[in-house]
N, C-alpha and C. Protein backbone atom coordinates (compact mmCIF):
# COMPACT_ATOMS: atom_id res chain seq x y z
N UNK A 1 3.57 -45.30 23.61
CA UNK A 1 3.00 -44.14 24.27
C UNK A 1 1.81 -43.63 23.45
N UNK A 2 0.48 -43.44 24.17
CA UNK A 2 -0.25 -42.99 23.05
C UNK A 2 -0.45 -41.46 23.30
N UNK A 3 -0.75 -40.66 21.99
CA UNK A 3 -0.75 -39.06 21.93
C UNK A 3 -2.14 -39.04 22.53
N UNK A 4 -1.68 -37.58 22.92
CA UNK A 4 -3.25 -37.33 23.72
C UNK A 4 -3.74 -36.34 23.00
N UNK A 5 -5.19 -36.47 23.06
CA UNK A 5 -6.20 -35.73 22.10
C UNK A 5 -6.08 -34.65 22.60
N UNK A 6 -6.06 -33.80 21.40
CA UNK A 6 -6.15 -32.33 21.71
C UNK A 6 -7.79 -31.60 22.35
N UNK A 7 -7.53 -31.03 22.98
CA UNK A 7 -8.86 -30.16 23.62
C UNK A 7 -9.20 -29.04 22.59
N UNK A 8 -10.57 -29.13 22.63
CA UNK A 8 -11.16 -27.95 21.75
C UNK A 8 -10.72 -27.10 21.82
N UNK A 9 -10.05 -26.43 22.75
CA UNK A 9 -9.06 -24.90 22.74
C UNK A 9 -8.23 -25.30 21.86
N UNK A 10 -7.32 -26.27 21.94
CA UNK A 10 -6.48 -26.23 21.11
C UNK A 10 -6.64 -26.18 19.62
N UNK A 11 -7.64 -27.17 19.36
CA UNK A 11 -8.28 -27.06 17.88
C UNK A 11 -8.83 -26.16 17.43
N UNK A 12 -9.27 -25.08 18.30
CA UNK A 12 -9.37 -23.55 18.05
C UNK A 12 -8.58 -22.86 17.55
N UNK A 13 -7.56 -22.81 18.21
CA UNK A 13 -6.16 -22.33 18.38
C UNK A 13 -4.72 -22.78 17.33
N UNK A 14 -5.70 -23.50 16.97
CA UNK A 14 -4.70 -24.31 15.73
C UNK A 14 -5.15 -23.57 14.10
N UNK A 15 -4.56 -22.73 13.63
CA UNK A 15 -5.09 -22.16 12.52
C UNK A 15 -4.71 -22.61 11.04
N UNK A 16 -3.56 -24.16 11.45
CA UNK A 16 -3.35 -24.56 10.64
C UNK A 16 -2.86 -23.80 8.43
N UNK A 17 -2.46 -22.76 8.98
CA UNK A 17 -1.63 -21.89 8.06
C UNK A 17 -2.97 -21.26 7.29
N UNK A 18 -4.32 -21.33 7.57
CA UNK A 18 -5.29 -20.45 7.47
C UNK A 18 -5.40 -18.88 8.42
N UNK A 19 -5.98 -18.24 7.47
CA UNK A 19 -6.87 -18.03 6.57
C UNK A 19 -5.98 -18.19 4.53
N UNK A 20 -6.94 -18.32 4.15
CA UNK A 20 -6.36 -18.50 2.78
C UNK A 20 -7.45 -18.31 1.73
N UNK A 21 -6.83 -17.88 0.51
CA UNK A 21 -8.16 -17.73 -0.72
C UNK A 21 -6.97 -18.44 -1.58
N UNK A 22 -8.10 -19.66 -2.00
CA UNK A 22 -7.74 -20.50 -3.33
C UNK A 22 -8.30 -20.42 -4.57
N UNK A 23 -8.19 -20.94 -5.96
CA UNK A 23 -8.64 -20.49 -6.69
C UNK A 23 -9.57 -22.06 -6.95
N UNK A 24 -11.28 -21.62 -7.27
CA UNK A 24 -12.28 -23.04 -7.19
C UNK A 24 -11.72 -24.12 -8.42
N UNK A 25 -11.08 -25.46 -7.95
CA UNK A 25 -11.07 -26.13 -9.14
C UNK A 25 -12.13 -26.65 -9.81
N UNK A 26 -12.38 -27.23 -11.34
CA UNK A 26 -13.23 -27.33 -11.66
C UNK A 26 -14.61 -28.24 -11.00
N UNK A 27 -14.27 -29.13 -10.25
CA UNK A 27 -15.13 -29.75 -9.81
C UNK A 27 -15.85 -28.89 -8.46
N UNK A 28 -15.07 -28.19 -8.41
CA UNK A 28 -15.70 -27.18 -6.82
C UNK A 28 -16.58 -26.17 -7.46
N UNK A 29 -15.94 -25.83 -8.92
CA UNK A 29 -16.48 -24.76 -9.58
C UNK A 29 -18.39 -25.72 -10.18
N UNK A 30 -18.43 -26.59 -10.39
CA UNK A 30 -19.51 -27.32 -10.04
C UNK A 30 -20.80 -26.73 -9.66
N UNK A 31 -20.06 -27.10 -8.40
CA UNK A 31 -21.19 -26.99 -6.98
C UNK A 31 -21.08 -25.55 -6.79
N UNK A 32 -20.22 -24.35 -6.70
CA UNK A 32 -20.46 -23.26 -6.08
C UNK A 32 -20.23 -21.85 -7.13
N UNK A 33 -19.37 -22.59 -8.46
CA UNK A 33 -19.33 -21.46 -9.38
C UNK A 33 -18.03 -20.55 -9.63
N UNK A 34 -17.67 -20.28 -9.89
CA UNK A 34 -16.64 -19.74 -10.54
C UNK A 34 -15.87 -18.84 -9.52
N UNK A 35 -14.65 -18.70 -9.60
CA UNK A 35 -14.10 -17.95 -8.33
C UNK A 35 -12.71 -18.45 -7.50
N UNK A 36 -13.33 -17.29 -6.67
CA UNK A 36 -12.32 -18.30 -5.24
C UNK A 36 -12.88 -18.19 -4.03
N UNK A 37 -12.55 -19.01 -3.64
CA UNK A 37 -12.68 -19.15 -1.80
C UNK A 37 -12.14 -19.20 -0.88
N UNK A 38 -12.62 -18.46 0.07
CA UNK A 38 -11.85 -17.91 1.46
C UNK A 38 -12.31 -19.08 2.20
N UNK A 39 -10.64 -19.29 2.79
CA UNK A 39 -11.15 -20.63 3.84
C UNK A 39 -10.35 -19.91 5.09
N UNK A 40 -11.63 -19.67 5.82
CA UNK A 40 -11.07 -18.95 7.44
C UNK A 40 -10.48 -19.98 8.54
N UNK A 41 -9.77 -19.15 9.23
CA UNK A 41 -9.21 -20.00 10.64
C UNK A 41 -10.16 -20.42 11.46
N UNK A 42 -9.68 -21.44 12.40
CA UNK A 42 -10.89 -21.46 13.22
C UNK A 42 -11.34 -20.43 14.42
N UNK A 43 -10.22 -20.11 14.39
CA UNK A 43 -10.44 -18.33 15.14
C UNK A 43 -11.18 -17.13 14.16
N UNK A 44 -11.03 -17.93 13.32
CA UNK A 44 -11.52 -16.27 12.51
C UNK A 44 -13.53 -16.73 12.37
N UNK A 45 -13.58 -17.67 12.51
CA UNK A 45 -14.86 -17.95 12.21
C UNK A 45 -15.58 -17.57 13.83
N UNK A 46 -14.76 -18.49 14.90
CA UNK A 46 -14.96 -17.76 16.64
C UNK A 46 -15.38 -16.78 16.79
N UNK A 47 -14.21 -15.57 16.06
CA UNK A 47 -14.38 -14.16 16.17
C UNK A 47 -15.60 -13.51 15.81
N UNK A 48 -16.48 -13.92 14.62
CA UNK A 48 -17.57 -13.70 14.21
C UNK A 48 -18.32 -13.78 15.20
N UNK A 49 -18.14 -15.31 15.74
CA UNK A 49 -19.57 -16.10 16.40
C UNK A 49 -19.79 -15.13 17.95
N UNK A 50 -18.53 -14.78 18.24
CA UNK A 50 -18.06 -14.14 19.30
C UNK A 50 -18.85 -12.76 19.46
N UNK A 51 -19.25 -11.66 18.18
CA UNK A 51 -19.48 -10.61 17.92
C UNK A 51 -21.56 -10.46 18.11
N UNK A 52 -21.89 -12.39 18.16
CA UNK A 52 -23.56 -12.15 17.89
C UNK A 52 -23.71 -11.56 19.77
N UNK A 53 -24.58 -10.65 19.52
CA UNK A 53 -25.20 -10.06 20.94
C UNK A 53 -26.19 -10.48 21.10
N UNK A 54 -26.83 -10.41 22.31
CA UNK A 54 -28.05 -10.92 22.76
C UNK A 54 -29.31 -10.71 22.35
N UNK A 55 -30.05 -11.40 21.38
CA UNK A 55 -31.40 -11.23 21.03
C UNK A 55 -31.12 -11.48 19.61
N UNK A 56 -29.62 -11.29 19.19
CA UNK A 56 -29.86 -11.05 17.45
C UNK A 56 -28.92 -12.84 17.29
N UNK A 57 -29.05 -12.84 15.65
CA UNK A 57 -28.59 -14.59 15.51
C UNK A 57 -27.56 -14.06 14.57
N UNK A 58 -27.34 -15.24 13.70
CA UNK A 58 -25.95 -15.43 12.73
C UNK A 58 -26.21 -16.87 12.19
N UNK A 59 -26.32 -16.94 10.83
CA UNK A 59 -26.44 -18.21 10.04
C UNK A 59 -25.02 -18.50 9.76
N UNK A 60 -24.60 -19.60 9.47
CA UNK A 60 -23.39 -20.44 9.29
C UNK A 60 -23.14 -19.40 7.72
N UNK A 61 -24.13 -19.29 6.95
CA UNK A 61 -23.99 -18.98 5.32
C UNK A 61 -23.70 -17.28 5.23
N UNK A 62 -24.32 -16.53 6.67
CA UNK A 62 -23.80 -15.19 6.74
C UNK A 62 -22.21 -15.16 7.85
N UNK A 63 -21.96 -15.64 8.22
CA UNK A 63 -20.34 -16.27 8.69
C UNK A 63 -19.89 -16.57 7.34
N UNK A 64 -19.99 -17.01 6.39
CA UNK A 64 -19.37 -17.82 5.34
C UNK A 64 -19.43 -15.93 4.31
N UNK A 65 -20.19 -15.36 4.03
CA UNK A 65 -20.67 -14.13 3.16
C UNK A 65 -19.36 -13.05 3.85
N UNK A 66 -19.28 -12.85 5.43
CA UNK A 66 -18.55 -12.35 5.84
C UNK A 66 -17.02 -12.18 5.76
N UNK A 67 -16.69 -13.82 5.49
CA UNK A 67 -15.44 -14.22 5.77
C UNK A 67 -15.11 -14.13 3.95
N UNK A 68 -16.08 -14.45 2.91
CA UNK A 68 -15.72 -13.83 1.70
C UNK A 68 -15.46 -12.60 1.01
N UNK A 69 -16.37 -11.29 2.10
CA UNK A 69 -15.88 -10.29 1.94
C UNK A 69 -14.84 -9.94 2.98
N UNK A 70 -14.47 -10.42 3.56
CA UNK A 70 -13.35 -9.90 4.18
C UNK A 70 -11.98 -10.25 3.49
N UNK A 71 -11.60 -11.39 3.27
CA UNK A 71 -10.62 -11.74 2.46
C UNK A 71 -10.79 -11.58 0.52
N UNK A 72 -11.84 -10.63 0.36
CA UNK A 72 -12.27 -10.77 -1.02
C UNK A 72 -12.38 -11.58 -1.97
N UNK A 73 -12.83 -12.63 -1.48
CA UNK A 73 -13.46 -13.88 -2.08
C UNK A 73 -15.05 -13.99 -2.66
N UNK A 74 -15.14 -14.90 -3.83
CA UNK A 74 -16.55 -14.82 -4.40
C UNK A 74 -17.31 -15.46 -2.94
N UNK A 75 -16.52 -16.88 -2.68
CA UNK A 75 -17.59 -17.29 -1.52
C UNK A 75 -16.55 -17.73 -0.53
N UNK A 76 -17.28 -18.00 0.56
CA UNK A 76 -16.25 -18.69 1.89
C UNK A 76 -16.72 -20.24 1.86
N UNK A 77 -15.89 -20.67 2.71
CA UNK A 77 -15.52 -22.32 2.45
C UNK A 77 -16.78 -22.94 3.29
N UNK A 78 -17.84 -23.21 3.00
CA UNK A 78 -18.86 -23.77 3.64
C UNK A 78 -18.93 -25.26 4.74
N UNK A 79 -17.54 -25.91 4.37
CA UNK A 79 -17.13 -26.90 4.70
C UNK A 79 -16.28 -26.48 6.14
N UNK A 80 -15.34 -26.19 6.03
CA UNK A 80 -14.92 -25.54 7.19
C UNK A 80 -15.15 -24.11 7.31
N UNK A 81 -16.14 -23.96 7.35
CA UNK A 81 -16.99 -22.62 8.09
C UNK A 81 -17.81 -23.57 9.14
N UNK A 82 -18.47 -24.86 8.65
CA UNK A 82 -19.16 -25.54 9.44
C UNK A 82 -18.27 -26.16 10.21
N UNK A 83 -17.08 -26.78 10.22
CA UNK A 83 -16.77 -27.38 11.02
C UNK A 83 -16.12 -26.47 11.90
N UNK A 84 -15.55 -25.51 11.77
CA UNK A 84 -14.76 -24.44 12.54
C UNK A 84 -15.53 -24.34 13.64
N UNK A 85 -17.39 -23.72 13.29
CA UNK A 85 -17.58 -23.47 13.92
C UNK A 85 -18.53 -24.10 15.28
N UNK A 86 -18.57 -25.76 14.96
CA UNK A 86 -18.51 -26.78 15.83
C UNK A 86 -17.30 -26.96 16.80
N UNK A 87 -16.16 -26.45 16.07
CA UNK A 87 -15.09 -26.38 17.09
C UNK A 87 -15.35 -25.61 17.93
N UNK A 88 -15.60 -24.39 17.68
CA UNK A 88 -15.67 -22.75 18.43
C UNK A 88 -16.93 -23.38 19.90
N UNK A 89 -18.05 -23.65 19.37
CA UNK A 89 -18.65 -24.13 20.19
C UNK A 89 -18.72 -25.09 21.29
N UNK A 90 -17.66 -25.99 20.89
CA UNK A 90 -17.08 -27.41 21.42
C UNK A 90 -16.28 -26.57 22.10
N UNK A 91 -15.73 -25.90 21.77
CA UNK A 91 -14.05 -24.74 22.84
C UNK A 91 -15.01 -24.01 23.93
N UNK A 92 -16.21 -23.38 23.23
CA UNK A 92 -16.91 -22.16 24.25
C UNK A 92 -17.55 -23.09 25.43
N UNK A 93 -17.92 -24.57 25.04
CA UNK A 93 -18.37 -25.49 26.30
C UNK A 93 -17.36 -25.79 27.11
N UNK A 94 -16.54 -26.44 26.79
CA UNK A 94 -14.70 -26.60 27.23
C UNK A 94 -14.78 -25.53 28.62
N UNK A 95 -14.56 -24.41 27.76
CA UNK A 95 -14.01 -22.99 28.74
C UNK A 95 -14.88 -22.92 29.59
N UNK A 96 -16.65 -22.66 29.68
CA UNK A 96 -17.87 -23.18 30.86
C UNK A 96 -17.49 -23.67 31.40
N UNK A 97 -16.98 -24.95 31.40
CA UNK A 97 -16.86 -26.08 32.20
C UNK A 97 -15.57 -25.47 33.21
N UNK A 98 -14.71 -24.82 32.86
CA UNK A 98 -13.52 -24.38 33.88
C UNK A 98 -14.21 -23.51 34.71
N UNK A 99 -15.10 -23.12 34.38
CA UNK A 99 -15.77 -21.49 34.69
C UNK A 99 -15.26 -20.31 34.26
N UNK A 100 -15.51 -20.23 33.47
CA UNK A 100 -15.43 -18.87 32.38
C UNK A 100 -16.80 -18.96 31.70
N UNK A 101 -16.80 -17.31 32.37
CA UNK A 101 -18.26 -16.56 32.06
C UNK A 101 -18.19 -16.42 31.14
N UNK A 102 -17.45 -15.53 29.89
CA UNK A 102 -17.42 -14.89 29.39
C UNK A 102 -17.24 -16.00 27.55
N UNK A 103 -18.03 -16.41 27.23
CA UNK A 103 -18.15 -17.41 26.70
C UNK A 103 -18.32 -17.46 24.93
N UNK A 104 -18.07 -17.68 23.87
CA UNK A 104 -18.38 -17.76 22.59
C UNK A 104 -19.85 -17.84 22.89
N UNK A 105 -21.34 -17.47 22.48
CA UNK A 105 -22.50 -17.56 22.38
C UNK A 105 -23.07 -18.79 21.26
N UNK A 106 -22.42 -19.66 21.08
CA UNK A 106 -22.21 -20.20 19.76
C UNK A 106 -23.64 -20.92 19.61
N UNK A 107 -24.65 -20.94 20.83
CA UNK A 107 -26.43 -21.12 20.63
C UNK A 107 -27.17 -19.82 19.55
N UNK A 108 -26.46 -18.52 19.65
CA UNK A 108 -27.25 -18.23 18.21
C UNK A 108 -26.52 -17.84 16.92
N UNK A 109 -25.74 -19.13 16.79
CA UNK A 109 -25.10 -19.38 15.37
C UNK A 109 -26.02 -21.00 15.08
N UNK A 110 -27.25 -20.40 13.92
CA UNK A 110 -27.80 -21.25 12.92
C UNK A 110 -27.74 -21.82 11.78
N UNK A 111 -27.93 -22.77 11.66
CA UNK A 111 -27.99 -23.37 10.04
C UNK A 111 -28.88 -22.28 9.37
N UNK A 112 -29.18 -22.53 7.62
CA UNK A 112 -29.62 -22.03 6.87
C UNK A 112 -31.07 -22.04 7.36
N UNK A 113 -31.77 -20.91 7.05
CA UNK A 113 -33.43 -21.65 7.44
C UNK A 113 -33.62 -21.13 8.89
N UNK A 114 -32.68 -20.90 9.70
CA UNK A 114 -33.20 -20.62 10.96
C UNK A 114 -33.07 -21.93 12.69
N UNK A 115 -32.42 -23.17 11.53
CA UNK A 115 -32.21 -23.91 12.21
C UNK A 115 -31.49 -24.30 13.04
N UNK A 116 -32.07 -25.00 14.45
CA UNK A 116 -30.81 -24.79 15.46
C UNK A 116 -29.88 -26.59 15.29
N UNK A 117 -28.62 -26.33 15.06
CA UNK A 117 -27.53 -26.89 15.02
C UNK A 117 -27.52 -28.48 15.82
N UNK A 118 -28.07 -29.46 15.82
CA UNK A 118 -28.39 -30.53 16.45
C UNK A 118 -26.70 -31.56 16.80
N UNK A 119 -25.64 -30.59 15.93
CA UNK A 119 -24.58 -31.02 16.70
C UNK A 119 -23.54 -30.65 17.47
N UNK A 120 -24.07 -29.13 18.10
CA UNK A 120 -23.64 -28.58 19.19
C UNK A 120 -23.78 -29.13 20.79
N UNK A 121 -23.23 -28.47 21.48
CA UNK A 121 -22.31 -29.08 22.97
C UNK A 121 -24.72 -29.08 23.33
N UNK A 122 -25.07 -29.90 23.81
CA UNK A 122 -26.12 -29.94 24.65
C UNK A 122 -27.64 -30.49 23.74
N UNK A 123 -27.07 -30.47 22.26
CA UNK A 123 -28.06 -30.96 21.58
C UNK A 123 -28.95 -29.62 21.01
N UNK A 124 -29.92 -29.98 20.64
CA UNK A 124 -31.11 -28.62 20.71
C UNK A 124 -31.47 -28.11 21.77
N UNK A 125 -31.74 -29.34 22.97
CA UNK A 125 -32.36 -28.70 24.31
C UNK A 125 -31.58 -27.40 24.61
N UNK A 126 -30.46 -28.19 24.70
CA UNK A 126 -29.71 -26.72 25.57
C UNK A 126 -29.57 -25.44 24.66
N UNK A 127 -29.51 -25.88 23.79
CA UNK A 127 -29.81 -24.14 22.52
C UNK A 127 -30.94 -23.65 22.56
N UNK A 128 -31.93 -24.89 22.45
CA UNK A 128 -33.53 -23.98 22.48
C UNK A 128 -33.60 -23.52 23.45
N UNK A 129 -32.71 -23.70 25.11
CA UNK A 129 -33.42 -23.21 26.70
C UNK A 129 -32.46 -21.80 26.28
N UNK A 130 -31.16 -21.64 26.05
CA UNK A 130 -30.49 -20.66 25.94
C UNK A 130 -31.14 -19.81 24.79
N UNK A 131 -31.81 -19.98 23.88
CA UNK A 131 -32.07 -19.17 22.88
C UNK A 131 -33.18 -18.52 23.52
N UNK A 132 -34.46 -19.29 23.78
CA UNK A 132 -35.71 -19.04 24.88
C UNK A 132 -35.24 -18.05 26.08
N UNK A 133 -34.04 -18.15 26.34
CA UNK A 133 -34.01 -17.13 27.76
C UNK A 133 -33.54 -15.80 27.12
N UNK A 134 -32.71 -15.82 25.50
CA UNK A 134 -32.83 -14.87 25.42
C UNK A 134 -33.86 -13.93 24.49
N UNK A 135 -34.90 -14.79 24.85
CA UNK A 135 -36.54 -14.14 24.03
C UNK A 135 -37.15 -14.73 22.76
N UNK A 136 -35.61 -15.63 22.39
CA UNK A 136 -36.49 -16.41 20.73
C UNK A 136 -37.48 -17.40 21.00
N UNK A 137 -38.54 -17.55 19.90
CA UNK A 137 -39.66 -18.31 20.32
C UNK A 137 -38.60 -19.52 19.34
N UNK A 138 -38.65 -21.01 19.68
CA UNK A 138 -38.41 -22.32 19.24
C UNK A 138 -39.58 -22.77 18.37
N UNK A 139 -40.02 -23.19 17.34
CA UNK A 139 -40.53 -24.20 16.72
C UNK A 139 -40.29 -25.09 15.74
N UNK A 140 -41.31 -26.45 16.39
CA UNK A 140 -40.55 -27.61 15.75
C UNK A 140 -41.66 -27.58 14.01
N UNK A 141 -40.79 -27.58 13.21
CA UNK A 141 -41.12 -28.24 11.33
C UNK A 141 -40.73 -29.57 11.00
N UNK A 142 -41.35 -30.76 11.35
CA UNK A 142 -41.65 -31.60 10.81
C UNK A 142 -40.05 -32.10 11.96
N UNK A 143 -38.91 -32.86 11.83
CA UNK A 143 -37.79 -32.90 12.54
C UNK A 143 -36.82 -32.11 12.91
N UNK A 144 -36.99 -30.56 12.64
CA UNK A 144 -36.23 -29.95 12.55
C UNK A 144 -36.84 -28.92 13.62
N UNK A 145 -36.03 -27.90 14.34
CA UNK A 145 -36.36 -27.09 15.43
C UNK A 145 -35.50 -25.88 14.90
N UNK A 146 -36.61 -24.72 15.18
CA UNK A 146 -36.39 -23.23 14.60
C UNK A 146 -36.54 -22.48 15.23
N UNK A 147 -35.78 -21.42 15.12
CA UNK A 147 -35.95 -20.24 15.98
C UNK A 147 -37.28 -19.45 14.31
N UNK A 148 -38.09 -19.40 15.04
CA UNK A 148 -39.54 -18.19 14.48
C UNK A 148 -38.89 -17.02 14.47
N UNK A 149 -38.94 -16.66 12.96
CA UNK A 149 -38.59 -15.35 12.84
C UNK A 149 -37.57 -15.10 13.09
N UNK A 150 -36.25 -15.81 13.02
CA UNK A 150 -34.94 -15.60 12.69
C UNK A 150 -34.38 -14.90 11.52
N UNK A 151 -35.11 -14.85 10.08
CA UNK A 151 -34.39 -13.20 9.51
C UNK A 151 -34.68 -12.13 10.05
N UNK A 152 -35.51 -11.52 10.84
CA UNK A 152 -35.65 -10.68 11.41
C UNK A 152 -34.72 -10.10 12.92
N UNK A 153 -33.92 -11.31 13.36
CA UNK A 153 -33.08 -10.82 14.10
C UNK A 153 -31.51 -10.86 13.58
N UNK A 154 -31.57 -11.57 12.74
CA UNK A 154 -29.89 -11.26 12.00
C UNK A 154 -29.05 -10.38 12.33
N UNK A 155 -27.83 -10.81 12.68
CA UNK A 155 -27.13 -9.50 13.08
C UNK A 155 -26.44 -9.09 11.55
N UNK A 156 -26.35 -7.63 11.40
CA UNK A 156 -26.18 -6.84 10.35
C UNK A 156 -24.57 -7.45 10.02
């Protein structure tokens, strides 16, 4: 019998005994420095993505700043902050597709820099047409595609 793949809701929905703050072992302490880190659910990262309103954005690294001060952590888990929130997005296309309006916005959750996410549900196109309708100007830097003037709309 083979198992059947779970649907992005579910992998949403799966919080897998997160949220949690660990303490950085030395090799983590490395790369990010001394501390600990908050590693959020994949709902808890949703919930963020869930909160950007129309016109303003959200970087993956201010999701990650958030989820460290919330659980009082030096930093949040950059690793699954990113993948969480490929899930969240992968779930918010999912739920579209049934028809449900009311949707995760997960087109203005950016990479660092302003950049739009090239492995979300539609590619860039469909982020740059959704970002464009809601007033951001798109430009392309060399392979990479940006929303112009994305610190300036940050949501607080």
């Amino acid at each position: 019998m083979t198992k059947q793949k779970k649907s992005w809701t579910e992998k949403l929905n799966d919080s897998k005994d997160l949220p949690k703050v660990i303490k950085l072992t030395p090799a983590q302490q490395k790369k990010w420095g001394k501390g600990t880190m908050a590693i959020p659910s994949p709902l808890e990262v949703n919930g963020i993505m869930k909160r950007v309103a129309p016109g303003k954005l959200i970087t993956i690294n201010r999701i990650r700043e958030k989820i460290a001060r919330k659980h009082k952590a030096d930093i949040g888990c950059p690793i699954t902050t990113g993948i969480f929130s490929w899930i969240a997005a992968n779930a918010a296309e999912e739920a579209e597709k049934k028809g449900l309006k009311k949707i995760t916005p997960y087109w203005r959750t950016l990479k660092e820099g302003g950049i739009i996410n090239e492995k979300y549900p539609g590619g860039i196109e469909k982020q740059a047409l959704l970002l464009k309708q809601e007033g951001h100007l798109i430009v392309q830097k060399g392979k990479k595609w940006m929303v112009e003037g994305w610190e300036k709309r940050l949501m607080k």
